[in-house]
C-alpha atoms as a PDB file:
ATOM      1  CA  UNK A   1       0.000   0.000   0.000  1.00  0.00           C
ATOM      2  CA  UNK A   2       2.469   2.570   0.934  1.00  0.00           C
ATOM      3  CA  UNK A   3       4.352   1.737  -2.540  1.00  0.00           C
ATOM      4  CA  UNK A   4       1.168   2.347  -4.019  1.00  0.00           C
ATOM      5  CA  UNK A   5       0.392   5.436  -2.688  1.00  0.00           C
ATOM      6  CA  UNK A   6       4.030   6.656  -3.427  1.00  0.00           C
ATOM      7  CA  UNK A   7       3.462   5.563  -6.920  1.00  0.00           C
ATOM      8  CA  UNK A   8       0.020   7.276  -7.758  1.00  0.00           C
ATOM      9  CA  UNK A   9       1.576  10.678  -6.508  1.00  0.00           C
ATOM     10  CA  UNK A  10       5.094  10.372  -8.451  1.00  0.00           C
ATOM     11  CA  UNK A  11       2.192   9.683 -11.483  1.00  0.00           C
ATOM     12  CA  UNK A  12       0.135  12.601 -10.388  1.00  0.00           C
ATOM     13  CA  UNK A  13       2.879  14.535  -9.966  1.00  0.00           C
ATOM     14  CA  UNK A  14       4.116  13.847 -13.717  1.00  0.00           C
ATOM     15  CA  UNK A  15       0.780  14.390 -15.326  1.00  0.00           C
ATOM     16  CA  UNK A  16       0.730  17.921 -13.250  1.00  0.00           C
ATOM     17  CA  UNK A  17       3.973  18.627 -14.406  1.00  0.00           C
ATOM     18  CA  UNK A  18       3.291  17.715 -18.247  1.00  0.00           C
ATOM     19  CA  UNK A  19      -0.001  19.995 -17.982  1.00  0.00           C
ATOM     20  CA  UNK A  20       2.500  22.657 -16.763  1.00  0.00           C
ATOM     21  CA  UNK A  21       5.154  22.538 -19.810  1.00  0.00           C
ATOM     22  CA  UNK A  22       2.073  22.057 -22.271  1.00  0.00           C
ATOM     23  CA  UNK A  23       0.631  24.968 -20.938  1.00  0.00           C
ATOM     24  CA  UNK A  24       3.387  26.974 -20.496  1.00  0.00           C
ATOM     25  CA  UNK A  25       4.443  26.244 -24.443  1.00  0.00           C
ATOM     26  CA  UNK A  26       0.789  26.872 -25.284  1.00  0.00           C
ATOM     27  CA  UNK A  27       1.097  30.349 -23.417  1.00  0.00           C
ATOM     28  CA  UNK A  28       3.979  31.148 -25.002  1.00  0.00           C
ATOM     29  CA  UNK A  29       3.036  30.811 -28.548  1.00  0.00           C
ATOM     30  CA  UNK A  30      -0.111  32.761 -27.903  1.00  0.00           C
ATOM     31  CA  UNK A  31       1.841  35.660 -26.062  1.00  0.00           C
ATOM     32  CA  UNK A  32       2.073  37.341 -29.140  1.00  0.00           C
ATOM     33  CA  UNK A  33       1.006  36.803 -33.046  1.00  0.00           C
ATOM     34  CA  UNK A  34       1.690  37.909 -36.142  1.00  0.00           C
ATOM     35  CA  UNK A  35      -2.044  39.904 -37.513  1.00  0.00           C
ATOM     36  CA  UNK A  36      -0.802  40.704 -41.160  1.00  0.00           C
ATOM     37  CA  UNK A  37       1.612  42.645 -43.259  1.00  0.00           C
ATOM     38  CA  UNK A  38       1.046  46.133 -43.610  1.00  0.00           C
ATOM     39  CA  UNK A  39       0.334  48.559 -46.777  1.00  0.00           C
ATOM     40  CA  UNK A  40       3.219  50.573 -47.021  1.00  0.00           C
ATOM     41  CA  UNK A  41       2.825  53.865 -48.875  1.00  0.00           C
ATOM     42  CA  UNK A  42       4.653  54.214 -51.619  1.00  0.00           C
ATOM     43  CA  UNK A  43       5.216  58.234 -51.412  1.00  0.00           C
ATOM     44  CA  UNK A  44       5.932  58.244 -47.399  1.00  0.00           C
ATOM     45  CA  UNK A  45       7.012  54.549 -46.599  1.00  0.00           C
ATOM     46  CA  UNK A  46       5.309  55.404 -43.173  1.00  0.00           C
ATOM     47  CA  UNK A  47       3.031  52.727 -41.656  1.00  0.00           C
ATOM     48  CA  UNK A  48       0.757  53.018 -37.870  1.00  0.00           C
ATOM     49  CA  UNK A  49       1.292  49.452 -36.263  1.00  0.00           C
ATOM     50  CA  UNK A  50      -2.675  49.331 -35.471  1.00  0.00           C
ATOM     51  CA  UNK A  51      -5.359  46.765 -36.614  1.00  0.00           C
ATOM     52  CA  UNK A  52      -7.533  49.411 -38.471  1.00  0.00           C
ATOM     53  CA  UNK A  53      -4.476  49.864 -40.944  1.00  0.00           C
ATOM     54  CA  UNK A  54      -4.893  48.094 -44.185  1.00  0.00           C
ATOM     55  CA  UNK A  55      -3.109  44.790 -44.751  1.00  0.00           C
ATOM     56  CA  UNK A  56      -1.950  42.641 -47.544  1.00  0.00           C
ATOM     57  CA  UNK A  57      -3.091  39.273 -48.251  1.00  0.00           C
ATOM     58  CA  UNK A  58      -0.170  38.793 -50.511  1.00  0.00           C
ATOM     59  CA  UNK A  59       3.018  40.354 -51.913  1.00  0.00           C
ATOM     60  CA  UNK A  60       4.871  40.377 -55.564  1.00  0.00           C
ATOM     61  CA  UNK A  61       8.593  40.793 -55.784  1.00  0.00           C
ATOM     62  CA  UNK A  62       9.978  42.305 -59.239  1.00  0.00           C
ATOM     63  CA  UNK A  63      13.146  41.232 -59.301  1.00  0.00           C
ATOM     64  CA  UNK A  64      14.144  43.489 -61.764  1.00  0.00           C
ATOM     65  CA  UNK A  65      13.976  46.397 -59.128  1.00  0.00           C
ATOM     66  CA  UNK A  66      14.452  44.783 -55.993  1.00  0.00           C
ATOM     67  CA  UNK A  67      16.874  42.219 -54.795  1.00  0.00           C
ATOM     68  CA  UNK A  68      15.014  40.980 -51.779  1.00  0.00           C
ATOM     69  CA  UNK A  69      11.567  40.733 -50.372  1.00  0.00           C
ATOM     70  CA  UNK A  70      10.432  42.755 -46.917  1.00  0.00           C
ATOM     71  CA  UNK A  71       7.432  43.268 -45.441  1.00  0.00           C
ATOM     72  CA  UNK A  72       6.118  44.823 -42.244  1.00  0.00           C
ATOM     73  CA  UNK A  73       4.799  42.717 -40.129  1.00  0.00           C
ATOM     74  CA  UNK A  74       1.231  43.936 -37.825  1.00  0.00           C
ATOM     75  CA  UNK A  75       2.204  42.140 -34.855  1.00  0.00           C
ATOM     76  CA  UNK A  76      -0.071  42.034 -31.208  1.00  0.00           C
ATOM     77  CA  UNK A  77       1.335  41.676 -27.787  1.00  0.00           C
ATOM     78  CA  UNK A  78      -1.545  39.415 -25.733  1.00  0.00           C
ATOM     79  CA  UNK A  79       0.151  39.604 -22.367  1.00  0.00           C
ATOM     80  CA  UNK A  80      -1.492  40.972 -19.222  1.00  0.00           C
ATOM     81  CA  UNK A  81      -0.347  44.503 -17.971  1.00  0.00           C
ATOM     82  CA  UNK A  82       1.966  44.055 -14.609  1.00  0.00           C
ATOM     83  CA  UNK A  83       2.455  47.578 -14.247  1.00  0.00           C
ATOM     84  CA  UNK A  84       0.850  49.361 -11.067  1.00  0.00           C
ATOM     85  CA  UNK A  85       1.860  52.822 -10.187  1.00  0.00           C
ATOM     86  CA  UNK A  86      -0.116  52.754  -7.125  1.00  0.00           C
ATOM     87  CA  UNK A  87       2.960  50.103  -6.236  1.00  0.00           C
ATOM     88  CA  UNK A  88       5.004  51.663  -8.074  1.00  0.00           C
ATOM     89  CA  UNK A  89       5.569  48.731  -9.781  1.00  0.00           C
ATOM     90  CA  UNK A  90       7.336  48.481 -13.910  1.00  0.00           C
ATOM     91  CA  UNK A  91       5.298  47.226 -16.594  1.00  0.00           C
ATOM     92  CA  UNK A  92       7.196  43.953 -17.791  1.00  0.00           C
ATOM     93  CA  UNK A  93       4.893  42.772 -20.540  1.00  0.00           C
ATOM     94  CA  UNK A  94       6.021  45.109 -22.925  1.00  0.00           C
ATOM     95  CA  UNK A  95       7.711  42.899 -26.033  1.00  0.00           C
ATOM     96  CA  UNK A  96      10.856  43.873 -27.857  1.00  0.00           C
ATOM     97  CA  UNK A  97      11.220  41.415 -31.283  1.00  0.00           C
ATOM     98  CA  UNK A  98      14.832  41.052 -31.830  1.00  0.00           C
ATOM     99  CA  UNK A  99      14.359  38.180 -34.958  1.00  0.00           C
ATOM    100  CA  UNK A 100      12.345  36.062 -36.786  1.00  0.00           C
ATOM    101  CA  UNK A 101      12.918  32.824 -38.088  1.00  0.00           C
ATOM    102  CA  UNK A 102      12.008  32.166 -41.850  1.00  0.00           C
ATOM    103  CA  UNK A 103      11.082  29.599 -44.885  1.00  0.00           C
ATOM    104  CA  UNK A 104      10.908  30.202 -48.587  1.00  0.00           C
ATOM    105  CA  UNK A 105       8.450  27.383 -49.579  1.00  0.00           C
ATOM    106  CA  UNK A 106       7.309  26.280 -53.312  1.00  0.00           C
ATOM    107  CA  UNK A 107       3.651  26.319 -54.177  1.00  0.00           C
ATOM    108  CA  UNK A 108       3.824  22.505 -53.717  1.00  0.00           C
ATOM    109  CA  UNK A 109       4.990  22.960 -50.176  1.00  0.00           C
ATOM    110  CA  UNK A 110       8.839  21.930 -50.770  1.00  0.00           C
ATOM    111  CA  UNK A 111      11.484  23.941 -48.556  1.00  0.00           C
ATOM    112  CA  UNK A 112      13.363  26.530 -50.755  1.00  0.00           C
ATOM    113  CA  UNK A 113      15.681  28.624 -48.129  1.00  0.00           C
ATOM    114  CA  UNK A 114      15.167  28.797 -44.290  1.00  0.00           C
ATOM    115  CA  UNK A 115      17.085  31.779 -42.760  1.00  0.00           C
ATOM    116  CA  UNK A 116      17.193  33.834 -39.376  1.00  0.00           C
ATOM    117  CA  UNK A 117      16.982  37.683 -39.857  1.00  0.00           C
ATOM    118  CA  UNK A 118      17.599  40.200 -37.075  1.00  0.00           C
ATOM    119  CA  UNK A 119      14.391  42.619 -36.365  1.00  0.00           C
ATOM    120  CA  UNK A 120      13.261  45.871 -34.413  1.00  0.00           C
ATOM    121  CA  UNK A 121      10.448  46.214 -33.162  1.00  0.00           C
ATOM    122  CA  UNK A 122       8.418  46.622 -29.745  1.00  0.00           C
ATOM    123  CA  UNK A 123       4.851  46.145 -28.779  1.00  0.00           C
ATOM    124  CA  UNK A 124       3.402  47.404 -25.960  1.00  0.00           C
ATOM    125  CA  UNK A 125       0.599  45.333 -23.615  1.00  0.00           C
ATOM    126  CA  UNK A 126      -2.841  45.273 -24.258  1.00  0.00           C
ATOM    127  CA  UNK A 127      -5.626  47.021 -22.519  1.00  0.00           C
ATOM    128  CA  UNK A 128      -9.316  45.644 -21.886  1.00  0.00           C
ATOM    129  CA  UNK A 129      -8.833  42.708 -22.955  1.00  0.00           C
ATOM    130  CA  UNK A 130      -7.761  43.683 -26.360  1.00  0.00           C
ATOM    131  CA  UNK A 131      -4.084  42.864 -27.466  1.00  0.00           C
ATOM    132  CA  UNK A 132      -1.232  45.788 -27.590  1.00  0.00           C
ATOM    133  CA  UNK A 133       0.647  46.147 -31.182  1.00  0.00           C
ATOM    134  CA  UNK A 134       3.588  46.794 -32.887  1.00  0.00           C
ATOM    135  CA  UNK A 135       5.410  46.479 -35.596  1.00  0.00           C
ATOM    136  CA  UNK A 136       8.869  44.987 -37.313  1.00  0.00           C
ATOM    137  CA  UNK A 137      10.186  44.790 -40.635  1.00  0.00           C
ATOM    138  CA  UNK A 138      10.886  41.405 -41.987  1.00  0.00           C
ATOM    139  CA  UNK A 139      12.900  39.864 -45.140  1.00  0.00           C
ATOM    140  CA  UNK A 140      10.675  37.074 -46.234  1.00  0.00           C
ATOM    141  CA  UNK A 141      12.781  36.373 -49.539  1.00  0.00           C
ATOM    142  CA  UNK A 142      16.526  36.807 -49.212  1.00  0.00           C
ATOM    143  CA  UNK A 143      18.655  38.035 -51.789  1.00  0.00           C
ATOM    144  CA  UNK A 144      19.913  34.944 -52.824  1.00  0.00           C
ATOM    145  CA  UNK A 145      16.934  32.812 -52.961  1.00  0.00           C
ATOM    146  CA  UNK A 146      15.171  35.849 -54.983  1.00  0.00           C
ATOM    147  CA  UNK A 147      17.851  35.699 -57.619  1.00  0.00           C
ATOM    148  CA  UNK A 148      17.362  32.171 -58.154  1.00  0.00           C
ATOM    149  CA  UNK A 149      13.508  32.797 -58.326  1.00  0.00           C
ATOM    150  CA  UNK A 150      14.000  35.894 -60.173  1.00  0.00           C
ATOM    151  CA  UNK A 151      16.090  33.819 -63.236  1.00  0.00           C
ATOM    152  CA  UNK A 152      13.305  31.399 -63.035  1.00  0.00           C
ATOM    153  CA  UNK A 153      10.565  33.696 -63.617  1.00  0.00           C
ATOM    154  CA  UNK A 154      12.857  35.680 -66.284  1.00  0.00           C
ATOM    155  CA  UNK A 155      13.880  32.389 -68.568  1.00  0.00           C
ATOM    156  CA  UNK A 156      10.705  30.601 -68.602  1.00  0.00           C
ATOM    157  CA  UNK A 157       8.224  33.894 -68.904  1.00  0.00           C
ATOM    158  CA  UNK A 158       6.548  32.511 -65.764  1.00  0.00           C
ATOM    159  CA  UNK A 159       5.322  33.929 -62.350  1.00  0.00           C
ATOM    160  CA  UNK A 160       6.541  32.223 -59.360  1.00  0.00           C
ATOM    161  CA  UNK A 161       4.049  31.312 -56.932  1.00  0.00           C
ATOM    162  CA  UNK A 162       6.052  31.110 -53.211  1.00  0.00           C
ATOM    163  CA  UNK A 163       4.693  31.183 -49.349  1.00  0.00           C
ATOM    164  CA  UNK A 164       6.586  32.747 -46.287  1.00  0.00           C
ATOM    165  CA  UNK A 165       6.686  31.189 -43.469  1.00  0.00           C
ATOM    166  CA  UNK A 166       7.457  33.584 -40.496  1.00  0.00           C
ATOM    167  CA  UNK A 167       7.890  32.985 -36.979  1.00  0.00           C
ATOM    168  CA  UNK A 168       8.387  36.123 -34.611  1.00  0.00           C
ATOM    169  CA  UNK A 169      10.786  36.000 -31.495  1.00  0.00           C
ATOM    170  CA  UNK A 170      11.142  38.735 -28.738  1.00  0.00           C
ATOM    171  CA  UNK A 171      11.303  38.934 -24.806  1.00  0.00           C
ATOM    172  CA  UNK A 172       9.589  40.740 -22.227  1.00  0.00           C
ATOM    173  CA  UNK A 173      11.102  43.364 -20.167  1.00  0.00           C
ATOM    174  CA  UNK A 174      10.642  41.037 -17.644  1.00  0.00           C
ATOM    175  CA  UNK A 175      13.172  38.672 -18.804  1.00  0.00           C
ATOM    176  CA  UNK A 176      10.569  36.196 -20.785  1.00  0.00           C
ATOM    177  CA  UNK A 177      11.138  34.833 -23.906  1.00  0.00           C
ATOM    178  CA  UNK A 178       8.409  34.766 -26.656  1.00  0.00           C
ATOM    179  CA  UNK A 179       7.666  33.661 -29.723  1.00  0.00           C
ATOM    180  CA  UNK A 180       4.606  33.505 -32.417  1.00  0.00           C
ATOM    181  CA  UNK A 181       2.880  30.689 -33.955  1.00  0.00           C
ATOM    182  CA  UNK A 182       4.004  30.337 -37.927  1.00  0.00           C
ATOM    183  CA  UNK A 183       2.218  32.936 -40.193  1.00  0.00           C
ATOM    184  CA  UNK A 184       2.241  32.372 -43.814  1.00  0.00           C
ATOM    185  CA  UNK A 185       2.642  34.777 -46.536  1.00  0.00           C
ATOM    186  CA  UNK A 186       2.311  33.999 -50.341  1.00  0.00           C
ATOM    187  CA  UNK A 187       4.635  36.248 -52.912  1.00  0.00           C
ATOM    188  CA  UNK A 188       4.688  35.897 -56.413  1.00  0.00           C
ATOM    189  CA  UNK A 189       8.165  36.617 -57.978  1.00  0.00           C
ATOM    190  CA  UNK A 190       7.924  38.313 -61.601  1.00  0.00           C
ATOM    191  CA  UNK A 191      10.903  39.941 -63.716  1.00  0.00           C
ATOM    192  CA  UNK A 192       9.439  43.017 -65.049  1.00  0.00           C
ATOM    193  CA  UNK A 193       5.892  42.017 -64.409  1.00  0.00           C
ATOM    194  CA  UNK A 194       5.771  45.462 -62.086  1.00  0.00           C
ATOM    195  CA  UNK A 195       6.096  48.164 -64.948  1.00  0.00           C
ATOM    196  CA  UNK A 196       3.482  49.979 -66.497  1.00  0.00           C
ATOM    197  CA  UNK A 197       3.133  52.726 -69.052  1.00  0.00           C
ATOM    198  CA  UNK A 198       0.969  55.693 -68.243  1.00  0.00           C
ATOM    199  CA  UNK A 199      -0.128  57.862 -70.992  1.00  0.00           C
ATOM    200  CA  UNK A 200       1.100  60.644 -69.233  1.00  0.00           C
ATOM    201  CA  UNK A 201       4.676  59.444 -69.675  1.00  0.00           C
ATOM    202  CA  UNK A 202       4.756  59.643 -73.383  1.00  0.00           C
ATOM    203  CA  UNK A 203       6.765  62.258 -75.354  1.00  0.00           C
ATOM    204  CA  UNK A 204       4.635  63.413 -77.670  1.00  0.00           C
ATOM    205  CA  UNK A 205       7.370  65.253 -79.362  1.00  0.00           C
ATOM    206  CA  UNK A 206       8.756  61.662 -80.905  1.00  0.00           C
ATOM    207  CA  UNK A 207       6.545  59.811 -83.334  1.00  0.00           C
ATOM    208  CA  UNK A 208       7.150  56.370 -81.148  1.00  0.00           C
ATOM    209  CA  UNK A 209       5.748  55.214 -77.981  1.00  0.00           C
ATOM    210  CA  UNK A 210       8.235  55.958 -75.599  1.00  0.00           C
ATOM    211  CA  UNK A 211       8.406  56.966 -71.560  1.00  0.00           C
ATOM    212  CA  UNK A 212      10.706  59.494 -72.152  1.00  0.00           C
ATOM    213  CA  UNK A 213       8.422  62.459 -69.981  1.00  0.00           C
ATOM    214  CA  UNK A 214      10.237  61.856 -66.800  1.00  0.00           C
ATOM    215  CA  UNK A 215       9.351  65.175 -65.056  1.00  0.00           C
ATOM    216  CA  UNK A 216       6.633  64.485 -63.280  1.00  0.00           C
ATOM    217  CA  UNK A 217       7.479  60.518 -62.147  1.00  0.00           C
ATOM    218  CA  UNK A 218       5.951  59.968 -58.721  1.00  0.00           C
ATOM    219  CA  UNK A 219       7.806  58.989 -55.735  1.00  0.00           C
ATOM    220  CA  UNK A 220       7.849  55.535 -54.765  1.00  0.00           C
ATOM    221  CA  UNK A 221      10.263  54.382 -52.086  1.00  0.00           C
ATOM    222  CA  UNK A 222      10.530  50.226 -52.691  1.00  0.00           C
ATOM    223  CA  UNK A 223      10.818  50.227 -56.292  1.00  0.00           C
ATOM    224  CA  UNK A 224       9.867  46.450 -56.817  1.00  0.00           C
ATOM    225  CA  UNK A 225       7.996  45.299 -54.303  1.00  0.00           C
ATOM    226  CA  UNK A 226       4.190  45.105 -54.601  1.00  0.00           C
ATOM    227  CA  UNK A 227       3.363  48.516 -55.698  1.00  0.00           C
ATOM    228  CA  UNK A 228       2.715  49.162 -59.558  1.00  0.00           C
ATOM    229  CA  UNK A 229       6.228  50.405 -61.132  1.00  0.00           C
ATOM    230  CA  UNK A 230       5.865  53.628 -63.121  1.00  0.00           C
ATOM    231  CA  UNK A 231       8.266  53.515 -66.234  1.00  0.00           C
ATOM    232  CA  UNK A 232       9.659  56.843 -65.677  1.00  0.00           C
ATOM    233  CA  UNK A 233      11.073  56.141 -62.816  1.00  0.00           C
ATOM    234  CA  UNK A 234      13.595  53.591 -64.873  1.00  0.00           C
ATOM    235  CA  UNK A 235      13.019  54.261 -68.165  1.00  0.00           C
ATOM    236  CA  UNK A 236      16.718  55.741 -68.459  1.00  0.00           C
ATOM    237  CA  UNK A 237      18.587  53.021 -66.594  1.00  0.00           C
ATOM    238  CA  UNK A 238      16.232  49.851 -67.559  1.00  0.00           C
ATOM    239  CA  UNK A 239      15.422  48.519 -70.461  1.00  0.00           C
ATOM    240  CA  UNK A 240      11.901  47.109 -69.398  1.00  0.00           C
ATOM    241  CA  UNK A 241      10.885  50.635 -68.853  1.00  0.00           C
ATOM    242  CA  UNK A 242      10.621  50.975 -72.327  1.00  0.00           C
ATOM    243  CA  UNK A 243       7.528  50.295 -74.110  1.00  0.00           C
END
């Protein structure tokens, strides 16, 4: 009997302790999340890490403007406030992301590149019961694995159809480790698929179509990545940018 009893509380005690670790990992995936990637303007590059801001369900890489893919990422902080000023106690649930672990996969699901890239970023705690956000830019195709994509897409005249894979790390100010569950992104890598030809851009003084009216090309700050590419902002160093 007393072997027994000794027995059915080492066993209690293990199942207790499993429920703890399952928990705890549980917990700690659900600390914080990735929401989306954000729009980013193409005139100010300035993004507001907050739900109501528009989001992508998708990207396109032109790799005949951009060498890599990069995205920011709309991320939420789910942790409970521990701050009290009545204590005078410091709020430790604030997150800082410090990197996020990537991988490039094929549109059949086959690993193309897995990489760690550093990130800054911080989100704060949320309030009511609603999560706290911030933000981090991420490079979801590297430069390498876009050049091999990017000769793909350019020999055989075809789009290629890829999904990110992110998964966001950062710690607490109190010392805790975090990470999110995976989010997945799908980007389609093009070689000049990007450029179009306004009217606008025309010079009506030749009798061929050209894009030679440059004056008035608007300002977009990632050439190359998702955003429509107007012709006059390359037309005199690319090629493509020629009708």
């Amino acid at each position: 009997m007393s072997f027994q009893r000794k027995h059915i509380g080492a066993s209690a005690g293990l199942l207790l302790l499993g429920a703890v670790l399952t928990e705890g990992c549980a917990d700690n995936e659900g600390s914080i999340f990735i929401r989306g990637a954000l729009v980013v303007p193409t005139d100010t590059c300035e993004v507001i890490p907050d739900p109501s801001s528009p989001t992508r369900f998708g990207g396109t890489l032109d790799t005949a403007f951009a060498g890599e893919y990069s995205a920011v990422l709309l991320i939420g902080n789910q942790l409970v406030r521990r701050g009290n000023t009545a204590t005078v106690r410091v709020e430790t649930s604030r997150v800082q992301f410090f990197e996020a672990d990537v991988t490039v996969l094929s549109s059949a699901g086959d690993e193309l590149a897995a990489f760690r890239v550093p990130v800054s970023g911080f989100a704060d705690p949320g309030t009511t019961g609603e999560p706290g956000y911030g933000a981090a830019q991420v490079v979801l195709i590297d430069a390498v694995t876009a050049q091999s994509l990017g000769a793909q897409a350019g020999s055989s005249g075809l789009i290629q159809e890829v999904v990110a894979s992110v998964i966001m790390r950062g710690h607490t100010l109190g010392g805790r480790d975090v990470e999110s569950g995976a989010w997945q992104f799908p980007i389609r890598v093009c070689q000049g698929c990007l450029v179009f030809f306004p009217g606008e851009a025309d010079d009506t003084a030749t009798t061929t179509a050209d894009c030679d009216a440059r004056n008035d090309a608007p300002a977009n700050c990632h050439v190359g990545i998702d955003d429509p590419v107007d012709c006059r902002i390359c037309s005199a160093s690319n090629p493509l940018c020629q009708p």
